[in-house]
Protein backbone atom coordinates (compact mmCIF):
# COMPACT_ATOMS: atom_id res chain seq x y z
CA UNK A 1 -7.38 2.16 -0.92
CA UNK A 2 -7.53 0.08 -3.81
CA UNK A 3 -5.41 1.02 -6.79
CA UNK A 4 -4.11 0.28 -9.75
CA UNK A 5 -0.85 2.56 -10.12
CA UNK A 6 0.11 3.59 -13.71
CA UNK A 7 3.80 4.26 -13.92
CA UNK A 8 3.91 5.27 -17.57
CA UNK A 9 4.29 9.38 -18.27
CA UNK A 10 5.88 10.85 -20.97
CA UNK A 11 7.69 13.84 -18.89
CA UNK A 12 8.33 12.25 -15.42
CA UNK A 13 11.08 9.07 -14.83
CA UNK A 14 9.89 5.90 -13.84
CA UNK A 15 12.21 6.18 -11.03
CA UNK A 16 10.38 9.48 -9.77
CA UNK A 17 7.08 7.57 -10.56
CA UNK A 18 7.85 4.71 -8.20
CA UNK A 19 8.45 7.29 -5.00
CA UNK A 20 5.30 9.31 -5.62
CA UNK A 21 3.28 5.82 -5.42
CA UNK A 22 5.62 5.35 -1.96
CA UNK A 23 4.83 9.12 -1.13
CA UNK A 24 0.73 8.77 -1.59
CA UNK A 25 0.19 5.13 0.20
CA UNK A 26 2.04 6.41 3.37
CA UNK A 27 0.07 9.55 3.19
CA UNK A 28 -2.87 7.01 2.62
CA UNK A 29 -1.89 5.05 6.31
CA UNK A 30 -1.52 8.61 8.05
CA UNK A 31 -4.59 9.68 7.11
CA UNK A 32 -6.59 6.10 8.13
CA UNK A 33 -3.94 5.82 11.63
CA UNK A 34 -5.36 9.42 12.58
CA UNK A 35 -9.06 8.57 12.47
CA UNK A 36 -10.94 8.63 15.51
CA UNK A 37 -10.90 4.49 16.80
CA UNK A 38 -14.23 2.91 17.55
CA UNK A 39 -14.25 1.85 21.56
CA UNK A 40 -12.64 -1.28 22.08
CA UNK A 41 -10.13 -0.75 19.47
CA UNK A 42 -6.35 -0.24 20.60
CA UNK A 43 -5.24 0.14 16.79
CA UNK A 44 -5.86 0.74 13.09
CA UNK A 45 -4.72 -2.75 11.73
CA UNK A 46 -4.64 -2.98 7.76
CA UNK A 47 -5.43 -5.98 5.24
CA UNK A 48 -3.01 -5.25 2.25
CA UNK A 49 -2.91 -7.33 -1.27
CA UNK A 50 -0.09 -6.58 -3.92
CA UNK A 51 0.07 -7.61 -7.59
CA UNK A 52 0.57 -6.52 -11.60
CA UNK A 53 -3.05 -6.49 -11.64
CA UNK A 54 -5.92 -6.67 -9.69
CA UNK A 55 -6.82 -10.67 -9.96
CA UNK A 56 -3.66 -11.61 -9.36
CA UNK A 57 -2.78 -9.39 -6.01
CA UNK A 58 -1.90 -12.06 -2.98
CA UNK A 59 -1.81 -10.64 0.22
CA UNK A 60 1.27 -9.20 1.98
CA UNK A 61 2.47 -7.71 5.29
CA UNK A 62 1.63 -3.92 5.85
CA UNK A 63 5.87 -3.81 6.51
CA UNK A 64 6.67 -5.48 2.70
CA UNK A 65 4.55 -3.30 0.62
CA UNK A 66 7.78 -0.74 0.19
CA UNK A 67 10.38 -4.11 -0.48
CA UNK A 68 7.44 -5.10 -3.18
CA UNK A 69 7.20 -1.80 -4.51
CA UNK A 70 11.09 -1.89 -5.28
CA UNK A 71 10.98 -5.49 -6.68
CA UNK A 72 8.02 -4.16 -9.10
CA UNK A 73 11.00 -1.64 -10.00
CA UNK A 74 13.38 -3.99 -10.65
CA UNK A 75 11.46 -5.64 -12.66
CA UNK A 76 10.77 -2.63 -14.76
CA UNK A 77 7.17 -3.22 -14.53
CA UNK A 78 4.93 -0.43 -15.88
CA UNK A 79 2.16 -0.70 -13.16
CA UNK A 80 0.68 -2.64 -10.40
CA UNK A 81 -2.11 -2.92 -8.11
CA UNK A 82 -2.02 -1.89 -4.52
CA UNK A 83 -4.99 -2.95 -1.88
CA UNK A 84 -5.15 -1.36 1.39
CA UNK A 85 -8.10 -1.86 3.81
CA UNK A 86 -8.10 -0.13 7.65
CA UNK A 87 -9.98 -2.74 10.05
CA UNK A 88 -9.84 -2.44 13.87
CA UNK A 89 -6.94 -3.75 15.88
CA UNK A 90 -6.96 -5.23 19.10
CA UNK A 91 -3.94 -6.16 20.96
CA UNK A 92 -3.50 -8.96 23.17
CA UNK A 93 -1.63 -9.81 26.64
CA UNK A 94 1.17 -11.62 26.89
């Protein structure tokens, strides 16, 4: 998923706006954890980027995506760019 998420609409609140774009990118990580794993794989693990805009997303934990979603509301920002890519997961033994 790569997105840019436009927050502007001239019925809906901005506050409304902000859980929808919550709403769609954990729909997004159900959808990708549910796909059949290659063999080998224990996991889905995701690369994930977060910024205003597209050039100047830096890359975050899966986990703060939500907490950087809220500070984008805070900041009263009117959209932002969202990068998630699925990649194969392996865990290791302790």
């Amino acid at each position: 998923m790569k997105k840019t998420f436009n927050l502007v609409h001239p019925k809906i609140k901005i506050a409304r706006m902000f859980e929808a774009t919550k709403h769609e990118i954990r729909k997004y990580l159900k959808r990708e954890r549910n796909k059949s794993k290659p063999e080998g794989v224990d996991f889905w693990d995701f690369d994930c980027k977060f910024g205003n805009t597209e050039e100047t997303a830096y890359s975050v934990h899966l986990g703060e995506i939500n907490t950087k979603i809220d500070e984008a509301e805070k900041q009263e920002l009117t959209s932002f760019y969202v990068e998630i890519i699925a990649k194969p997961g392996k865990s290791t033994k302790k």
